[in-house]
N, C-alpha and C. Protein backbone atom coordinates (compact mmCIF):
# COMPACT_ATOMS: atom_id res chain seq x y z
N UNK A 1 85.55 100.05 89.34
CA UNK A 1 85.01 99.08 90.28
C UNK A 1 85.80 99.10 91.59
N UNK A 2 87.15 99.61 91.59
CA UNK A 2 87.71 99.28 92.86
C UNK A 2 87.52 100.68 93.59
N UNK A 3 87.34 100.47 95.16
CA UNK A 3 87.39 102.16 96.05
C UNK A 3 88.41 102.75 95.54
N UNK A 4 88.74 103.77 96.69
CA UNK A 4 89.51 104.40 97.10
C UNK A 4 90.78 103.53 98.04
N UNK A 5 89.90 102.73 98.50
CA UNK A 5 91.53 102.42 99.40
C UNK A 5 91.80 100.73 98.56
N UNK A 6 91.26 100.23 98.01
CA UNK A 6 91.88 99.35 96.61
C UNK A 6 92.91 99.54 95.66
N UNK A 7 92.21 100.86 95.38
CA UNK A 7 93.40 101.73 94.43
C UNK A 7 94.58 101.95 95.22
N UNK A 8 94.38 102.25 96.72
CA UNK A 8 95.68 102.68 96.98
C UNK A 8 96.62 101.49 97.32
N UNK A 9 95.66 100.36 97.71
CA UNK A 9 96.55 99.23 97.98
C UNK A 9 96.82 98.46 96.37
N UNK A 10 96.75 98.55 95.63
CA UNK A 10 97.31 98.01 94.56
C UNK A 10 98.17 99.42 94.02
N UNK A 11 98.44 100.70 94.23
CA UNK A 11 99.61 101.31 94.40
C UNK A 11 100.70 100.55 95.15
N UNK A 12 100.77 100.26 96.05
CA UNK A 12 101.32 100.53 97.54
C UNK A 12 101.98 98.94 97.97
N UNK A 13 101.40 97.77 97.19
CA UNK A 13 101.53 96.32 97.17
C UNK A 13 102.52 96.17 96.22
N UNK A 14 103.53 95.69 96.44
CA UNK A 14 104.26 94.85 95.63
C UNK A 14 104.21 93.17 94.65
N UNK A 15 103.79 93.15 93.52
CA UNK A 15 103.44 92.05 92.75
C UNK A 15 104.46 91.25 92.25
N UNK A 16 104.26 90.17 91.69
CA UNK A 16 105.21 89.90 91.22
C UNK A 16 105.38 90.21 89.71
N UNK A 17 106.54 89.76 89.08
CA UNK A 17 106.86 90.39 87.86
C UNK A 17 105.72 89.75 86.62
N UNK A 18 105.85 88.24 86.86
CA UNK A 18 104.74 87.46 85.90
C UNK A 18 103.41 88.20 86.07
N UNK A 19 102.88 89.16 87.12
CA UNK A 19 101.47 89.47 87.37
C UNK A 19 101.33 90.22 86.12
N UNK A 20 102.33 90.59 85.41
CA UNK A 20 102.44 91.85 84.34
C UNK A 20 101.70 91.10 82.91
N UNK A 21 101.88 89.88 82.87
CA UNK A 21 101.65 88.98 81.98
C UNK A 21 99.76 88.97 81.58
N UNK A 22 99.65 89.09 80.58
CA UNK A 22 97.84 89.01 79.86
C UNK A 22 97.78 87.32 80.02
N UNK A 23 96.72 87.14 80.37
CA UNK A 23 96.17 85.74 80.37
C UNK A 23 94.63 86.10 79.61
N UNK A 24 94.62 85.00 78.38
CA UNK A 24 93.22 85.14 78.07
C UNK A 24 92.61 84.17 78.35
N UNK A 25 91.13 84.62 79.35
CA UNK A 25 90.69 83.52 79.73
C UNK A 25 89.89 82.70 79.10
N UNK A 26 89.42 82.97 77.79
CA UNK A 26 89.20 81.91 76.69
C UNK A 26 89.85 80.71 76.48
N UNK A 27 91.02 80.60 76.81
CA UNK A 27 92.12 80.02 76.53
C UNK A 27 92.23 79.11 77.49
N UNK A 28 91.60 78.77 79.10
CA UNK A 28 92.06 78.50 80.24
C UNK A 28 91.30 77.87 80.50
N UNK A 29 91.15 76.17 80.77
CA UNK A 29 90.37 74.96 81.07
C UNK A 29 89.50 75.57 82.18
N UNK A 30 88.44 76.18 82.60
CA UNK A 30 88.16 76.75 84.11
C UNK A 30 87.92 75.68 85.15
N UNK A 31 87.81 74.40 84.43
CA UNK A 31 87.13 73.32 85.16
C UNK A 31 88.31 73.07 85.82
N UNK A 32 89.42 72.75 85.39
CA UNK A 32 90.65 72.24 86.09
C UNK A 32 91.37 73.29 87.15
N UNK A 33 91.06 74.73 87.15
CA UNK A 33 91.44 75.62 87.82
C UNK A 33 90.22 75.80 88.39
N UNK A 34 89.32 75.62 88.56
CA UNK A 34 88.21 75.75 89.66
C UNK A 34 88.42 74.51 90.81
N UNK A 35 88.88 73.63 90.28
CA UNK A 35 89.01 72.19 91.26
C UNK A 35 90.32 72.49 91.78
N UNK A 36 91.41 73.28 91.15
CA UNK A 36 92.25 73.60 92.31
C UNK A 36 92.05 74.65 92.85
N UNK A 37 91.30 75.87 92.50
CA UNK A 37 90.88 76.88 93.37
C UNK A 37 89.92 76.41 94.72
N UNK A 38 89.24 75.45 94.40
CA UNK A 38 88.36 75.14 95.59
C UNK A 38 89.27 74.15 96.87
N UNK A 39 89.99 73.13 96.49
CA UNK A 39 91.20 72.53 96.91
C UNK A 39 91.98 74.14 97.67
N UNK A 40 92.53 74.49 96.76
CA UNK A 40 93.69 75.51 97.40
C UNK A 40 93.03 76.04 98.71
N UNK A 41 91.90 76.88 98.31
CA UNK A 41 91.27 77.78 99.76
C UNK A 41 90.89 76.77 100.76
N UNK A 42 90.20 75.59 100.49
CA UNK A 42 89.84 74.97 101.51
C UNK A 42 91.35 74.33 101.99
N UNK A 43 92.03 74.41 101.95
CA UNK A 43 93.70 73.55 102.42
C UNK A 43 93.97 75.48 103.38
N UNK A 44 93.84 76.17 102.91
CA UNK A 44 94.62 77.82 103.29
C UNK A 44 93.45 78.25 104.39
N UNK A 45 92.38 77.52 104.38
CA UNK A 45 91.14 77.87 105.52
C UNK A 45 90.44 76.97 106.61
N UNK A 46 91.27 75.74 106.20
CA UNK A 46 91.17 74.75 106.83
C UNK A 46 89.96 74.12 106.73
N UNK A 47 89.37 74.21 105.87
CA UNK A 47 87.82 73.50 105.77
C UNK A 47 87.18 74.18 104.55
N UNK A 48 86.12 73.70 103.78
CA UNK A 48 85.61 74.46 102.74
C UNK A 48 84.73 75.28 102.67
N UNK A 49 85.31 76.53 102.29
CA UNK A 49 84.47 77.64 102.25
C UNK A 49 83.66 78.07 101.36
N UNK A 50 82.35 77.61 100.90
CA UNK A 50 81.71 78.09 99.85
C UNK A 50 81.75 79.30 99.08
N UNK A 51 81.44 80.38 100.37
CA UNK A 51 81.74 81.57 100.18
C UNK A 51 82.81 82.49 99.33
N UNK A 52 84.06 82.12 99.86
CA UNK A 52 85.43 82.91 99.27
C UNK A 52 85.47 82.04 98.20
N UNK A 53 84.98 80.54 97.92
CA UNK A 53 85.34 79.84 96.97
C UNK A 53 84.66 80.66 95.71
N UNK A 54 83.04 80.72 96.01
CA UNK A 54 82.34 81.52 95.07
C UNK A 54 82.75 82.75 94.40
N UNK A 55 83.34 83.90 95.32
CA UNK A 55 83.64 84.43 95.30
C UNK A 55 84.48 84.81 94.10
N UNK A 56 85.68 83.52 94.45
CA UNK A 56 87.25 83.85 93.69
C UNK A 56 86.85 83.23 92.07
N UNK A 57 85.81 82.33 92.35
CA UNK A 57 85.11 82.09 90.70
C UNK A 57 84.89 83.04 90.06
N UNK A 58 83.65 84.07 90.56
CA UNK A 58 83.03 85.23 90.26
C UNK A 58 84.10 85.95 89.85
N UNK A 59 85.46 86.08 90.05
CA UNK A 59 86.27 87.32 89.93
C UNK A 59 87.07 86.22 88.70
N UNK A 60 87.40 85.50 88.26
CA UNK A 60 88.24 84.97 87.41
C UNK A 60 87.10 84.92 86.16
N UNK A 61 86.03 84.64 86.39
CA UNK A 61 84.85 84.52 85.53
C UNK A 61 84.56 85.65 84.78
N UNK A 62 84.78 87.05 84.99
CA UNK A 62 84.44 88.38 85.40
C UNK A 62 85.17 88.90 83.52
N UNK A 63 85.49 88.75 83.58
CA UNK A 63 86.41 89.32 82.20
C UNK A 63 87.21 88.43 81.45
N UNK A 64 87.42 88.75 79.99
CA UNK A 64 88.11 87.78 79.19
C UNK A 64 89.44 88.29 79.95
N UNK A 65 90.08 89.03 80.01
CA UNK A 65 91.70 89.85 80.82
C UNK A 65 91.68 89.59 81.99
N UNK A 66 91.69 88.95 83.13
CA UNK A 66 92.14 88.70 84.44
C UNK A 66 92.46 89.87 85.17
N UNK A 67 92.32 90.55 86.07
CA UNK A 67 93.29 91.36 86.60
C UNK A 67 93.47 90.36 88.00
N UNK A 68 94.99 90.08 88.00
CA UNK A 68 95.31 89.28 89.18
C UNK A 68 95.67 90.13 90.23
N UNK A 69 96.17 91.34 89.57
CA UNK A 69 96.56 92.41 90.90
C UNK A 69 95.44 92.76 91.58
N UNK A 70 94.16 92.64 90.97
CA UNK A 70 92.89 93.04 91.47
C UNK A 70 92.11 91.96 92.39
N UNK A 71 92.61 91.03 91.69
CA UNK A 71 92.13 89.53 92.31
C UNK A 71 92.88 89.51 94.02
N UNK A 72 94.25 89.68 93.69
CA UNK A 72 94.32 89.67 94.82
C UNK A 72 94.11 90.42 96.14
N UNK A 73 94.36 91.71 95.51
CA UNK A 73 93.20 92.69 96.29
C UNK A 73 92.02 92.28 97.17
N UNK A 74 91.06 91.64 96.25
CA UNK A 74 89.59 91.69 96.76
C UNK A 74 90.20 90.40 97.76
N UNK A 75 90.87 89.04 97.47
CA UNK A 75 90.84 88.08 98.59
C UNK A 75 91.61 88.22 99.76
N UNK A 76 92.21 89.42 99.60
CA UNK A 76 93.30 89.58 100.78
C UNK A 76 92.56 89.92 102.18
N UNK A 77 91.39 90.21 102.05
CA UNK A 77 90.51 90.15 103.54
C UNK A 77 90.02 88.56 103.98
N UNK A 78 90.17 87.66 103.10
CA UNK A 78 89.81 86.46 103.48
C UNK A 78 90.97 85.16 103.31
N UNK A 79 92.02 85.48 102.75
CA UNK A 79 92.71 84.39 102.66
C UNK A 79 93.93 85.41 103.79
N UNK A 80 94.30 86.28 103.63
CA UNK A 80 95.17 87.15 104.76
C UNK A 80 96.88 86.75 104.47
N UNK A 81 97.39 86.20 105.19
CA UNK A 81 99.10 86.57 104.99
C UNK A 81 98.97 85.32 103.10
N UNK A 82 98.35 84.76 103.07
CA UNK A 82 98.42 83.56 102.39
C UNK A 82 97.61 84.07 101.10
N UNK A 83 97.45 84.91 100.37
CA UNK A 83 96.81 85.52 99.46
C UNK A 83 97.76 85.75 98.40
N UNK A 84 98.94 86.31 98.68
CA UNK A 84 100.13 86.51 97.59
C UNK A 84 100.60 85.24 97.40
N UNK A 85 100.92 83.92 98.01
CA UNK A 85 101.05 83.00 97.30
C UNK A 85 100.49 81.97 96.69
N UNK A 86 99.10 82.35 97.18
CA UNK A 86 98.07 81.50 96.28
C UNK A 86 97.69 82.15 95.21
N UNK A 87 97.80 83.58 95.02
CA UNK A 87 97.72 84.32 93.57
C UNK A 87 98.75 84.39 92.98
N UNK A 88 99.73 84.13 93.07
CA UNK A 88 101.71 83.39 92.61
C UNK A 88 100.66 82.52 92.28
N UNK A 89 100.45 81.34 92.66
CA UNK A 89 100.12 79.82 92.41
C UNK A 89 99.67 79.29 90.74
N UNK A 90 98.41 80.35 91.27
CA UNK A 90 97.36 80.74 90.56
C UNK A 90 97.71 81.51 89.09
N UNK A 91 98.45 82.45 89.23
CA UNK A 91 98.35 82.79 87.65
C UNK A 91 99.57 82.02 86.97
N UNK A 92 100.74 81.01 87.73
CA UNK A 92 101.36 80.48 86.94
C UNK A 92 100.47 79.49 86.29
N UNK A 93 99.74 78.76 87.11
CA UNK A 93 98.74 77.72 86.19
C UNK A 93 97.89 78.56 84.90
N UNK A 94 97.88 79.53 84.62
CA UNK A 94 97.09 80.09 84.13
C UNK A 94 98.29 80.57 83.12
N UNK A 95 99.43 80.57 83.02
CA UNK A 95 100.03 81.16 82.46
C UNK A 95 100.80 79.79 81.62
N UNK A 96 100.69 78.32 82.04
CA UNK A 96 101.06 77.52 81.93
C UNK A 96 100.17 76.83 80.61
């Protein structure tokens, strides 16, 4: 699913160490992490964005295994310098 230049930026990006961690998303209230996913972007975009909000659902929704390195990938054209620490944020709640 990811290009050519996805692949190379999840080469080439530095993650953090917890990103290494399996989250099963069976396991993970989505309701309570959707109300801070929609909170988080609209606070990081200054207003609420349906769009990227939908979006970052669609990709957590997507598989029982998470890929957060992938996750962050795809939002890094829309959330921009602020993407690595809202995906930090994000899989500690998930890991919590």
């Amino acid at each position: 699913m990811a290009t050519g230049v996805d692949a190379r930026l999840l080469k080439s990006t530095k993650f953090p160490p917890e990103f290494n961690q399996k989250v099963d998303m069976q396991k993970v209230n989505l309701q309570v992490i959707k109300k801070w996913i929609a909170s988080k972007i609209s606070e990081i975009l200054g207003g609420e964005d349906d769009v990227v909000i939908e979006l970052c659902f669609g990709l957590i929704e997507g598989s029982r295994f998470l890929d957060i390195k992938g996750l962050q990938i795809q939002l890094t054209g829309f959330l921009d310098k602020e993407t690595a620490s809202f995906c930090k944020e994000l899989w500690k709640l998930f890991l919590s």
